[in-house]
PDB file of N, CA and C in Angstrom:
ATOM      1  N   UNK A   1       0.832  -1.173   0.000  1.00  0.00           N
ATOM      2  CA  UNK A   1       0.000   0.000   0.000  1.00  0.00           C
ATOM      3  C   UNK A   1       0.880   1.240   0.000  1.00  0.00           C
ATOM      4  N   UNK A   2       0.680   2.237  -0.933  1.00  0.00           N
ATOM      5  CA  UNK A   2       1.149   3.017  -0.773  1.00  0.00           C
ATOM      6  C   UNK A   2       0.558   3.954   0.087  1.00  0.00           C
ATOM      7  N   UNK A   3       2.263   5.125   0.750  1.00  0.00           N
ATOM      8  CA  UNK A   3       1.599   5.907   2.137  1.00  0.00           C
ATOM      9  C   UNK A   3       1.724   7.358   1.265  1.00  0.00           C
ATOM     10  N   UNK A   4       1.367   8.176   2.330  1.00  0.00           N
ATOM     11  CA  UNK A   4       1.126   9.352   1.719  1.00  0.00           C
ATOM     12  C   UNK A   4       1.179  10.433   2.645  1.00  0.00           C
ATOM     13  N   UNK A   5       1.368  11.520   2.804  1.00  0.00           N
ATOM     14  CA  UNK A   5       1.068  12.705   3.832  1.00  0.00           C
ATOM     15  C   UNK A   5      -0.134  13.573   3.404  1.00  0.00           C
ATOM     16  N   UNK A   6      -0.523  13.144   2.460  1.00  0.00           N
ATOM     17  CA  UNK A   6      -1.484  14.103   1.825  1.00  0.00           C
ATOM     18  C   UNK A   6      -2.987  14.090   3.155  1.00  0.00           C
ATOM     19  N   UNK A   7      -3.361  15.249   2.738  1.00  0.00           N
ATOM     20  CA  UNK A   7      -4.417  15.569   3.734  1.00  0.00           C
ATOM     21  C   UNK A   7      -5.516  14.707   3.332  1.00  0.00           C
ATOM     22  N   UNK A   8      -6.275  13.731   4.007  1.00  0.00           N
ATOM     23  CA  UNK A   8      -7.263  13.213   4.023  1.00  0.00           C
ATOM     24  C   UNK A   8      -8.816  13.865   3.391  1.00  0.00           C
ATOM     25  N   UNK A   9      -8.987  12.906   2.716  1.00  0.00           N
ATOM     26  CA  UNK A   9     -10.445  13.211   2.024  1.00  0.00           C
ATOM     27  C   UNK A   9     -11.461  13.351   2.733  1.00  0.00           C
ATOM     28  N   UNK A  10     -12.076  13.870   3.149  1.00  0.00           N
ATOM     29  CA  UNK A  10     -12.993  14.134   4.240  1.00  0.00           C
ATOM     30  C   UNK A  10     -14.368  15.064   3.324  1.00  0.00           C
ATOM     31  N   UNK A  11     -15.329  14.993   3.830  1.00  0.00           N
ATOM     32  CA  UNK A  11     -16.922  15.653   3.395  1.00  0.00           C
ATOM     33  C   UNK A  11     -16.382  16.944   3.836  1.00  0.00           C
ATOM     34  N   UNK A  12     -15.540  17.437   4.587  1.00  0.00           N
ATOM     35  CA  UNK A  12     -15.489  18.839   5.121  1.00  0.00           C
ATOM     36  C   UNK A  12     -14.259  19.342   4.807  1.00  0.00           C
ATOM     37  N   UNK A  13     -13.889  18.742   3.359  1.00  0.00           N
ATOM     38  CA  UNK A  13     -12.624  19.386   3.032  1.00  0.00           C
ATOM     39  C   UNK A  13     -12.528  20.095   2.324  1.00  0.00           C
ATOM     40  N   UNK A  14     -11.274  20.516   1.720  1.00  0.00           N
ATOM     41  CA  UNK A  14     -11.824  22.098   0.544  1.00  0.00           C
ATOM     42  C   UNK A  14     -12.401  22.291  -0.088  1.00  0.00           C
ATOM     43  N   UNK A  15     -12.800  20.468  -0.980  1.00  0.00           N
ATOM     44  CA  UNK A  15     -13.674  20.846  -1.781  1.00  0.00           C
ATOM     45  C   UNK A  15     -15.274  20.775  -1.637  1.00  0.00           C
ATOM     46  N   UNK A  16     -15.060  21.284  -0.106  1.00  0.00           N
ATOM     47  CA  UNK A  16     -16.849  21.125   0.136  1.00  0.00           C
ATOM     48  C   UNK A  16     -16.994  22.930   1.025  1.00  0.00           C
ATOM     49  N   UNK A  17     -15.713  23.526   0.409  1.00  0.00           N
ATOM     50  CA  UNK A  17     -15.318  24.849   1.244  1.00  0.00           C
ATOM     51  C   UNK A  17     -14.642  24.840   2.728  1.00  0.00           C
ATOM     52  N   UNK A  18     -14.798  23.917   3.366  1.00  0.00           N
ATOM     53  CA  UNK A  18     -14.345  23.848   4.535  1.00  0.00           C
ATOM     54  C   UNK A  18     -12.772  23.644   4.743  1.00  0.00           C
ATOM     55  N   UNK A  19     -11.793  24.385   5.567  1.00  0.00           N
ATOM     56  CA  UNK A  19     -10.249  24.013   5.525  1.00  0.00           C
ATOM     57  C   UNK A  19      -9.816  22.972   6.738  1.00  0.00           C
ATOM     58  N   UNK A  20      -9.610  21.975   6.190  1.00  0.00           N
ATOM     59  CA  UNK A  20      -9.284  21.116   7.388  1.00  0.00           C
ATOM     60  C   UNK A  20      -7.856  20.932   7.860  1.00  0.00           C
ATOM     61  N   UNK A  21      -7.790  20.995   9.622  1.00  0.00           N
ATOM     62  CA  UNK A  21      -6.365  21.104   9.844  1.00  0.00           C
ATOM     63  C   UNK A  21      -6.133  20.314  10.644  1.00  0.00           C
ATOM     64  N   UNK A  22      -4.369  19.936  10.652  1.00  0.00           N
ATOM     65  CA  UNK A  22      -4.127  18.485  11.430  1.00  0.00           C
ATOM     66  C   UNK A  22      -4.986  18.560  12.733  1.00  0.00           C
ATOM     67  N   UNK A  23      -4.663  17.516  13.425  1.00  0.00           N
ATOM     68  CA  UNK A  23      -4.954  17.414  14.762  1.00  0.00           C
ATOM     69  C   UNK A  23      -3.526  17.802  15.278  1.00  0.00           C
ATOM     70  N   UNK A  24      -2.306  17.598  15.009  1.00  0.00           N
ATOM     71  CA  UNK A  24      -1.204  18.463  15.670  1.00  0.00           C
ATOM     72  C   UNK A  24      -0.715  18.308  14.227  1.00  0.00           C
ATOM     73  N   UNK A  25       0.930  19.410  14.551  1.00  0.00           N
ATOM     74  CA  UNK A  25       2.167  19.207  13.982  1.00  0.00           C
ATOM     75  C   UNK A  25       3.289  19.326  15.344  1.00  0.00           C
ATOM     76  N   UNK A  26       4.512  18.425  14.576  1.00  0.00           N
ATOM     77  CA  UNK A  26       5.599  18.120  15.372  1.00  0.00           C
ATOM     78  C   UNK A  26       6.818  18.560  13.952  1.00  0.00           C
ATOM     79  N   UNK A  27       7.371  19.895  14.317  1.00  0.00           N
ATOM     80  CA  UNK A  27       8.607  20.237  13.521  1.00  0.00           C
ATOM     81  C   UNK A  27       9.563  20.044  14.405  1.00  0.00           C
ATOM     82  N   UNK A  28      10.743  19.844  13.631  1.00  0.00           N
ATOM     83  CA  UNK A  28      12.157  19.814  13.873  1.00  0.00           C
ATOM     84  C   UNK A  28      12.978  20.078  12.370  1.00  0.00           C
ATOM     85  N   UNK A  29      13.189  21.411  12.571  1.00  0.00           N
ATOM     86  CA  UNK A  29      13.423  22.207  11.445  1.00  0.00           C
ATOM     87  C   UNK A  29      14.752  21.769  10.554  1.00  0.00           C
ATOM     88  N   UNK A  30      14.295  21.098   9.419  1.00  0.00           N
ATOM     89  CA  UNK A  30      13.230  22.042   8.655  1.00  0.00           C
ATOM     90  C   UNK A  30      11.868  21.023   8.241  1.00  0.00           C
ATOM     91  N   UNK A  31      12.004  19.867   8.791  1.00  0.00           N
ATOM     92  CA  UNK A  31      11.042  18.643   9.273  1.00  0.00           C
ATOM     93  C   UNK A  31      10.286  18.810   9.725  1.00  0.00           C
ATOM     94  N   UNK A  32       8.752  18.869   8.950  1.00  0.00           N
ATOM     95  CA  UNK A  32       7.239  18.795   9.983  1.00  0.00           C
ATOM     96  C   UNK A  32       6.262  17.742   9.700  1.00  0.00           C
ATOM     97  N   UNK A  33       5.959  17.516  10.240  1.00  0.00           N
ATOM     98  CA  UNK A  33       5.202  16.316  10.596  1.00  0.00           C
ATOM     99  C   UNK A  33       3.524  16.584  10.612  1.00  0.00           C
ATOM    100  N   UNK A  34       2.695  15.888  10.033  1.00  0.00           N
ATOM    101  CA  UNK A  34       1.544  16.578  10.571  1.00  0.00           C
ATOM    102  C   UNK A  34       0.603  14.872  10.943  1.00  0.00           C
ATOM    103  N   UNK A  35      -0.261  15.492  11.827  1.00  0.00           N
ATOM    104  CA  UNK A  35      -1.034  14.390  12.668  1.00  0.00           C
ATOM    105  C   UNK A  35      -2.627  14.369  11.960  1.00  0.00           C
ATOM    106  N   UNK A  36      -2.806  13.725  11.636  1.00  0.00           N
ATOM    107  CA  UNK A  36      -4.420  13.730  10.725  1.00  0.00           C
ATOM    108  C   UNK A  36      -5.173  12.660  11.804  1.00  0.00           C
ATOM    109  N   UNK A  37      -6.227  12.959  11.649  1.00  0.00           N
ATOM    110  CA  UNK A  37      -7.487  11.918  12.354  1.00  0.00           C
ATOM    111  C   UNK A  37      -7.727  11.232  10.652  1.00  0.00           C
ATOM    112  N   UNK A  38      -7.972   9.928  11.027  1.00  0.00           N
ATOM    113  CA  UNK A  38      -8.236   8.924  10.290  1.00  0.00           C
ATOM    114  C   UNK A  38      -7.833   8.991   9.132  1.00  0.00           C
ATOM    115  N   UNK A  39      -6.724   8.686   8.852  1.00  0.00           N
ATOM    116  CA  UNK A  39      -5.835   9.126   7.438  1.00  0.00           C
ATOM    117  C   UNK A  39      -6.037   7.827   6.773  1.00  0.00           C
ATOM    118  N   UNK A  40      -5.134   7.488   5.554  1.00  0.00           N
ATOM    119  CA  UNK A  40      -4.822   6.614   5.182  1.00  0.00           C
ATOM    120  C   UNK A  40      -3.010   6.769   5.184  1.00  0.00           C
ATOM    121  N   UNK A  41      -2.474   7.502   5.895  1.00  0.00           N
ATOM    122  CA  UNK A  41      -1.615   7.619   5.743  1.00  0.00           C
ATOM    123  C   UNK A  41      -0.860   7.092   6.654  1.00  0.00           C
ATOM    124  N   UNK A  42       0.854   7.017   7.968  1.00  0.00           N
ATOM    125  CA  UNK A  42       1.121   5.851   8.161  1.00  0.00           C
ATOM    126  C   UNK A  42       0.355   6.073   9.887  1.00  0.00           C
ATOM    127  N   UNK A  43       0.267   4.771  10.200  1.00  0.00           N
ATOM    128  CA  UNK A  43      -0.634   4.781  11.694  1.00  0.00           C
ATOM    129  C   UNK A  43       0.439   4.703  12.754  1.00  0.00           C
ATOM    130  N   UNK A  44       0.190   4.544  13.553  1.00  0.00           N
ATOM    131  CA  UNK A  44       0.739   4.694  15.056  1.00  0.00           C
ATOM    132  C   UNK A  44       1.803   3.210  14.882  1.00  0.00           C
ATOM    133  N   UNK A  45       1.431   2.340  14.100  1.00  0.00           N
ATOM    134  CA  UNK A  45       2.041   1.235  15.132  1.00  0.00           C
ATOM    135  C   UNK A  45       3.397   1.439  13.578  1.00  0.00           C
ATOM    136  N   UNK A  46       3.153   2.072  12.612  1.00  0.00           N
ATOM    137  CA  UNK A  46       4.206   2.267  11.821  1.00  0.00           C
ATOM    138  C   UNK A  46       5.751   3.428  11.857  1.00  0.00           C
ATOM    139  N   UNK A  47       4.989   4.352  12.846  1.00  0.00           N
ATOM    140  CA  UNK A  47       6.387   5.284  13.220  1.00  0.00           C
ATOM    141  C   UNK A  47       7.918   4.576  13.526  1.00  0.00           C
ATOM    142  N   UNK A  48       7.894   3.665  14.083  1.00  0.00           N
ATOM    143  CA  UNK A  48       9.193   3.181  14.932  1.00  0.00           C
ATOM    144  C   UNK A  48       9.585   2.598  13.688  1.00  0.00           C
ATOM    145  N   UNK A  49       9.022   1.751  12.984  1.00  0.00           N
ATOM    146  CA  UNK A  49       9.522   1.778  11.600  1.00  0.00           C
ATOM    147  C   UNK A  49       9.981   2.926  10.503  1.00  0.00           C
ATOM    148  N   UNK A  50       8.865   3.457  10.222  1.00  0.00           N
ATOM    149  CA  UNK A  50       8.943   4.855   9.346  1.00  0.00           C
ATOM    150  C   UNK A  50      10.895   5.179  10.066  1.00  0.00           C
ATOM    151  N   UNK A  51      11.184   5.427  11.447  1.00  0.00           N
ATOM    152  CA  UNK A  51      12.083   5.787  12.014  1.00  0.00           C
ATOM    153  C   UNK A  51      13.806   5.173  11.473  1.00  0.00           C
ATOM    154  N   UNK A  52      13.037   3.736  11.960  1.00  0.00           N
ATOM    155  CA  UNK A  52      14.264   3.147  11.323  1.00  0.00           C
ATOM    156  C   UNK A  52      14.849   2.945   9.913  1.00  0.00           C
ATOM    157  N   UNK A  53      13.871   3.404   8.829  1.00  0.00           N
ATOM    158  CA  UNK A  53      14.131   3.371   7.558  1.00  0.00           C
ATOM    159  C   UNK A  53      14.546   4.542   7.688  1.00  0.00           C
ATOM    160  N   UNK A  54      14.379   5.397   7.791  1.00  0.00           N
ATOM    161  CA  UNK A  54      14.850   6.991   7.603  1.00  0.00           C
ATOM    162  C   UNK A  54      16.255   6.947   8.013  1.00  0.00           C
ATOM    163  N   UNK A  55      16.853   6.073   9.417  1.00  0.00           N
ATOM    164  CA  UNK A  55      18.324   5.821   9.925  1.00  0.00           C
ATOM    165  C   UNK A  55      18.935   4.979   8.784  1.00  0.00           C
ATOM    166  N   UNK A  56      17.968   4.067   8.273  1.00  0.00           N
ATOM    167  CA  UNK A  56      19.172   3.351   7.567  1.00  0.00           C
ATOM    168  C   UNK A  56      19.041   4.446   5.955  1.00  0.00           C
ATOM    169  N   UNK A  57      18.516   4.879   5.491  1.00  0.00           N
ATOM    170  CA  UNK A  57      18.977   5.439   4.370  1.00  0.00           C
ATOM    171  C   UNK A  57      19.868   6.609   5.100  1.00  0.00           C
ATOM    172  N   UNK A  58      19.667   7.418   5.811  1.00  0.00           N
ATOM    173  CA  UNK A  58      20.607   8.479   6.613  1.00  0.00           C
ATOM    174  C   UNK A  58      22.079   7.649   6.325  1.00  0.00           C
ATOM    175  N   UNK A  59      22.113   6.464   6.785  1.00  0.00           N
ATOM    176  CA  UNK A  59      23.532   6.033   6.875  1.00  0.00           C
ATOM    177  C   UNK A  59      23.906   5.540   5.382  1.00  0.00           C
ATOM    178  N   UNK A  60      23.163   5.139   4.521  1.00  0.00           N
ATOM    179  CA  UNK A  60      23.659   4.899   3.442  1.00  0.00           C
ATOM    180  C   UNK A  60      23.919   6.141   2.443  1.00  0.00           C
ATOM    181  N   UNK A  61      23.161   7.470   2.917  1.00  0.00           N
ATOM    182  CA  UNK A  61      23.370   8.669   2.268  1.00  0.00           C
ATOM    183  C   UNK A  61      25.112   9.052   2.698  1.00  0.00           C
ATOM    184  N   UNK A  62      25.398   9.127   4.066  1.00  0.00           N
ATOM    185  CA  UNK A  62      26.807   9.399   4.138  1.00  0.00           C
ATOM    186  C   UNK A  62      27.843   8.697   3.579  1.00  0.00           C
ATOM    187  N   UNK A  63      27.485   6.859   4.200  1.00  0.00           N
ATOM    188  CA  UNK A  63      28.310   6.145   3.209  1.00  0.00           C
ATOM    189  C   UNK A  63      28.622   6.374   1.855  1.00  0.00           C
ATOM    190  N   UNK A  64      27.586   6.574   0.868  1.00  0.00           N
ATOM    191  CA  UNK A  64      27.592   6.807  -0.578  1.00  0.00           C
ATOM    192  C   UNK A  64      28.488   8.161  -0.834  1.00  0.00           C
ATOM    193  N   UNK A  65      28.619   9.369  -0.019  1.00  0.00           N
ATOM    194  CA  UNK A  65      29.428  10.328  -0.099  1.00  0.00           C
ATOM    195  C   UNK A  65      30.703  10.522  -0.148  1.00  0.00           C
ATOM    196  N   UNK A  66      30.713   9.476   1.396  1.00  0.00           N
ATOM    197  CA  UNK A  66      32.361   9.127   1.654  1.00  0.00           C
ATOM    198  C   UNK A  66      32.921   8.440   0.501  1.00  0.00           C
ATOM    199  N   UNK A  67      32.176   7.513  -0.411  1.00  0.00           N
ATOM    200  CA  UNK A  67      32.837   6.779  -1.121  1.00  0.00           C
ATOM    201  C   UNK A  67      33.377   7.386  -2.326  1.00  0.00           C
ATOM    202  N   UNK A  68      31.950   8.757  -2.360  1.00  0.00           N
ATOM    203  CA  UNK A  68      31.962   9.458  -3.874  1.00  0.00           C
ATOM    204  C   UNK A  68      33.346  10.219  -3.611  1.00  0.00           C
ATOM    205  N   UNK A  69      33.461  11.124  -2.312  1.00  0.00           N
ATOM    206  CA  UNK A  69      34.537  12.126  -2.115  1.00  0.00           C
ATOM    207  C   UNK A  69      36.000  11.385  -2.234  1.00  0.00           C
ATOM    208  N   UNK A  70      36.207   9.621  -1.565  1.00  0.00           N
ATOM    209  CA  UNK A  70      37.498   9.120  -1.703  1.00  0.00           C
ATOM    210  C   UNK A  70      37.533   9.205  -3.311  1.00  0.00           C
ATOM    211  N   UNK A  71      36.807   8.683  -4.210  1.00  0.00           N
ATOM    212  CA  UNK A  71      36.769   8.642  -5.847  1.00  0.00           C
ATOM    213  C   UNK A  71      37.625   9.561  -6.337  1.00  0.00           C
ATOM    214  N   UNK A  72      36.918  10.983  -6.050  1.00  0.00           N
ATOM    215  CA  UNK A  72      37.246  12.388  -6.477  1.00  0.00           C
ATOM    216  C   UNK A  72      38.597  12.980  -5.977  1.00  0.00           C
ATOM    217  N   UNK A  73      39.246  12.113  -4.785  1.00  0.00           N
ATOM    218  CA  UNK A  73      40.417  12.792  -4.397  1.00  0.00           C
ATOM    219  C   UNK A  73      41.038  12.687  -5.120  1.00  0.00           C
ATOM    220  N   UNK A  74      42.314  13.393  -5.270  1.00  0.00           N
ATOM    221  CA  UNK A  74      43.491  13.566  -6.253  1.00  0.00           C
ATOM    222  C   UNK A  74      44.332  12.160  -5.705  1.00  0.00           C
ATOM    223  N   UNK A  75      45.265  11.212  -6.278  1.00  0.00           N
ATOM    224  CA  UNK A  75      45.891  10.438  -5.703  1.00  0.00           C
ATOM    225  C   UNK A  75      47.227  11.218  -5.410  1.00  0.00           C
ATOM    226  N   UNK A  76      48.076  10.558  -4.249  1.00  0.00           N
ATOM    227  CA  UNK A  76      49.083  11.174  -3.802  1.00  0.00           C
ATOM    228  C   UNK A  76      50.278  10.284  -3.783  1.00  0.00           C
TER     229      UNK A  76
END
């Protein structure tokens, strides 16, 4: 299934005129987060996951750098 952040379809959403807003947000700049009531988007028991994928690409983003920057050095 694909996830999504997109704001939930709801009878009281823009396109019925009404602006609907999270139930919270959680930033950590420049990272925001927003909290929807009954989304299809990811649920409670998926964060600690969502979490750990985000660490492991984090670490494969630096790895891939370090490797690109040794490439690019001049040899000595």
């Amino acid at each position: 299934m694909r996830r999504t952040n997109a704001q939930p379809a709801d009878d009281n959403s823009a396109k019925a005129g009404n602006h609907v807003e999270p139930a919270e947000k959680v930033t950590l700049f420049p990272i925001e987060a927003s909290i929807w009531k009954n989304t299809a988007s990811f649920g409670a028991d998926d964060l600690l996951l969502v979490a750990k994928v985000a660490d492991l690409v984090h670490s494969k983003v630096v790895e891939l750098r370090a490797s690109d920057w040794q490439m690019k050095r001049p040899a000595q």
